[in-house]
C-alpha atoms as a PDB file:
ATOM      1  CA  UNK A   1      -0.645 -13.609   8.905  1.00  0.00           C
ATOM      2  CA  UNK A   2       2.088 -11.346   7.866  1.00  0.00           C
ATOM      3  CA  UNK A   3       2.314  -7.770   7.371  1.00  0.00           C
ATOM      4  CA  UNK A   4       4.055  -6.228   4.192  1.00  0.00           C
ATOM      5  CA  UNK A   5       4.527  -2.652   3.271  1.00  0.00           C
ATOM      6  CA  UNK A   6       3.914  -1.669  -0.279  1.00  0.00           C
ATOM      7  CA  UNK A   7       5.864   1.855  -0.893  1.00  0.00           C
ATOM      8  CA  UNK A   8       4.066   3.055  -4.503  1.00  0.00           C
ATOM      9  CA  UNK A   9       6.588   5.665  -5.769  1.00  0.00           C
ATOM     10  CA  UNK A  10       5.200   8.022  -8.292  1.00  0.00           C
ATOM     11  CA  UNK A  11       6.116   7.641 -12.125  1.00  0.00           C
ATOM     12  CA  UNK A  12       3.704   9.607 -13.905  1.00  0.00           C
ATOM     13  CA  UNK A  13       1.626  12.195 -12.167  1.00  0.00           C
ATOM     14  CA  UNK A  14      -0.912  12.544 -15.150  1.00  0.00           C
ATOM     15  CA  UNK A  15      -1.662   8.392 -15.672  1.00  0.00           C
ATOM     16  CA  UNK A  16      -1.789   8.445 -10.967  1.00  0.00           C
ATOM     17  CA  UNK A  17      -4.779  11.260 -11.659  1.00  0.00           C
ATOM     18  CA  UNK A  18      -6.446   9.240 -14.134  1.00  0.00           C
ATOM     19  CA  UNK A  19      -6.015   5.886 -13.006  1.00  0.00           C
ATOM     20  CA  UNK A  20      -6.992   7.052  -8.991  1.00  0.00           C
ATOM     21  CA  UNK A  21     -10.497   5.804  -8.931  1.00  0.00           C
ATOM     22  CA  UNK A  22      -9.481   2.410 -10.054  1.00  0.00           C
ATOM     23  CA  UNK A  23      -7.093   1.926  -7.858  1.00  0.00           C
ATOM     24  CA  UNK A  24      -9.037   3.209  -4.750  1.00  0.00           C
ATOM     25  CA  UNK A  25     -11.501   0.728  -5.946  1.00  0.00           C
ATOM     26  CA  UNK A  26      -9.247  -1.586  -6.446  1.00  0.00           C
ATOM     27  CA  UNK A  27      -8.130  -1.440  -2.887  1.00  0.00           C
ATOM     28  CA  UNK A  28     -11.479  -1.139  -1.109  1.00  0.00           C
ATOM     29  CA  UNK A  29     -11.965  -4.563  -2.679  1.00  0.00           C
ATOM     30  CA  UNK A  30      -9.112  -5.869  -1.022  1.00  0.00           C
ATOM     31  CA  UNK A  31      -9.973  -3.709   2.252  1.00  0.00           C
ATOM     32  CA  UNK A  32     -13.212  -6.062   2.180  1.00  0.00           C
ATOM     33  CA  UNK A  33     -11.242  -9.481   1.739  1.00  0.00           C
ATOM     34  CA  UNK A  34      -9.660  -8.377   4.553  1.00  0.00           C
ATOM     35  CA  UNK A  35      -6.195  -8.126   2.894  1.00  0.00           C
ATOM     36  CA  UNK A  36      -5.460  -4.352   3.712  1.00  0.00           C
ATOM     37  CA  UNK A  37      -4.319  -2.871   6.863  1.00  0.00           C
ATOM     38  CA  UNK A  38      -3.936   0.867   6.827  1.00  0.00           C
ATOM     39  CA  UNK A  39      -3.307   3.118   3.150  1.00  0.00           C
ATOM     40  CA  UNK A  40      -2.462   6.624   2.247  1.00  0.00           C
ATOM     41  CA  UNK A  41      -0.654   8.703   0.397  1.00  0.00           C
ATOM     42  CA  UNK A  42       1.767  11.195   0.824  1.00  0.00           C
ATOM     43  CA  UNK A  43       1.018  14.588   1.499  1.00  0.00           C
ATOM     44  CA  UNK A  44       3.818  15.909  -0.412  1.00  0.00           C
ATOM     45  CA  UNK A  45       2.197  14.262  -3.340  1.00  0.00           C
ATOM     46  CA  UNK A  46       5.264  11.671  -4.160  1.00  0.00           C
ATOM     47  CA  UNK A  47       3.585   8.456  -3.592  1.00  0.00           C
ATOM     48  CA  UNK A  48       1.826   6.291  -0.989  1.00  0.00           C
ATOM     49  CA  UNK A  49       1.819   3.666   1.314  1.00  0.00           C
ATOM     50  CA  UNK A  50      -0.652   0.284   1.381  1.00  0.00           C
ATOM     51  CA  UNK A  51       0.488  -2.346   4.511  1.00  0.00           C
ATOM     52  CA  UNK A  52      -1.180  -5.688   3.158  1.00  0.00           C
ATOM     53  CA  UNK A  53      -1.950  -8.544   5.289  1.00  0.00           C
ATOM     54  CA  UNK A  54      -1.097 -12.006   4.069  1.00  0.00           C
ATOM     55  CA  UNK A  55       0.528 -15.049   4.227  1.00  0.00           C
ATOM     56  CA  UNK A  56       3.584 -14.912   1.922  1.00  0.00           C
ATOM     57  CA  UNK A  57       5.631 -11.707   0.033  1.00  0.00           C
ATOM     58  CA  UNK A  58       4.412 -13.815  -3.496  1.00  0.00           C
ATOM     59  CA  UNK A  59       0.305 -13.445  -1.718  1.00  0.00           C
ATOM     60  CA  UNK A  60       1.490  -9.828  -2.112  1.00  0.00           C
ATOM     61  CA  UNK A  61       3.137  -9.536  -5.228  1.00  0.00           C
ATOM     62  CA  UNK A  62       0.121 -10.932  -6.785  1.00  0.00           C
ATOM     63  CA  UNK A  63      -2.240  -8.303  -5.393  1.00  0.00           C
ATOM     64  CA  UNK A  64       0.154  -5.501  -6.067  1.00  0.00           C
ATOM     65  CA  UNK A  65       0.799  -6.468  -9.990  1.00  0.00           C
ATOM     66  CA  UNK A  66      -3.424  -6.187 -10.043  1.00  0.00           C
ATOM     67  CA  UNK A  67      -3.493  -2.988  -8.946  1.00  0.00           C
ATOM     68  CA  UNK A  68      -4.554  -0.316 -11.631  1.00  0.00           C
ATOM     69  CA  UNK A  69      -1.486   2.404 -10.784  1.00  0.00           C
ATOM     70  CA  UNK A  70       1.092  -0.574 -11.434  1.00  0.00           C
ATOM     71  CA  UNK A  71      -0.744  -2.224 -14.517  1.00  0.00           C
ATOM     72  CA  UNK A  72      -0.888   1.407 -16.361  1.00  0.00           C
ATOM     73  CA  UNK A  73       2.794   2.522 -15.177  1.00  0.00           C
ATOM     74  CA  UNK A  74       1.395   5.600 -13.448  1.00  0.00           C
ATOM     75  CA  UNK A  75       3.226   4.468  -9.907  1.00  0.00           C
ATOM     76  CA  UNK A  76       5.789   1.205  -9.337  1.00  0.00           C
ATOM     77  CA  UNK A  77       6.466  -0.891  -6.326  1.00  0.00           C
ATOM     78  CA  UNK A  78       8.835  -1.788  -3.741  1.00  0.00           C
ATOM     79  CA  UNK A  79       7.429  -4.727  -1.227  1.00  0.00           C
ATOM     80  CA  UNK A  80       9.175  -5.051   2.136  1.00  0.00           C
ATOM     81  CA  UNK A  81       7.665  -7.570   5.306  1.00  0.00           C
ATOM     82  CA  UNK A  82       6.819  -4.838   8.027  1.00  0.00           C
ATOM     83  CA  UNK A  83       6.780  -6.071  11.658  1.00  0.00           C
ATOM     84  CA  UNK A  84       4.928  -4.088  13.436  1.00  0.00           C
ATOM     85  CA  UNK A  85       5.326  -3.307  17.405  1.00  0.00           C
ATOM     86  CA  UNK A  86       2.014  -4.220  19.369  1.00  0.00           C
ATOM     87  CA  UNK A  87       3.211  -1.975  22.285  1.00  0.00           C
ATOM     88  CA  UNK A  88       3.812   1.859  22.069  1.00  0.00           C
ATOM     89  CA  UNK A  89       6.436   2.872  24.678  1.00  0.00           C
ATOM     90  CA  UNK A  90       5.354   6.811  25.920  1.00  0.00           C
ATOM     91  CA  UNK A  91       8.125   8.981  27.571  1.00  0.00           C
ATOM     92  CA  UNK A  92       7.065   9.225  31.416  1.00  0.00           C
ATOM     93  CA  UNK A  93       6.002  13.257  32.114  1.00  0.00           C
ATOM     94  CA  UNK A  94       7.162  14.562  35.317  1.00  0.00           C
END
């Protein structure tokens, strides 16, 4: 299984407010087929951020074009694999 981060820019602030409940469903669907690792959006209101799991960038590309914010052009979409580091180095306090 492969990790891919979906960046979901905003286009149109008044279509992301209407189309929100959708897509949170939407992704709680996906959260229960076990295809979503982590989601959120930005605090400074410009996007968000869903890391998929699956097997192949076209697995993704499906689920992304279903998504509610991309079907009515309120956010778009920029895929990239994301390997993520198992092991978190911490600074040794004297």
């Amino acid at each position: 299984m492969k990790y891919f981060a979906v960046y979901l820019p905003m286009l149109n602030q008044k279509k992301s407010q209407e189309y929100r409940a959708q897509h949170l469903n939407y992704l709680e669907q996906k959260r229960q087929e076990g295809k979503i690792f982590a989601n959120g959006q930005f605090t400074d209101c410009s996007g968000g951020l869903v890391i998929y799991q699956a097997n192949s960038l076209e697995d993704v590309e499906q689920i992304v074009k279903r998504d509610p914010y991309i079907i009515q052009g309120a956010r778009k979409s920029e895929i990239h694999e994301w390997e993520m580091v198992s092991e978190v180095i911490l600074p040794i306090e004297n």
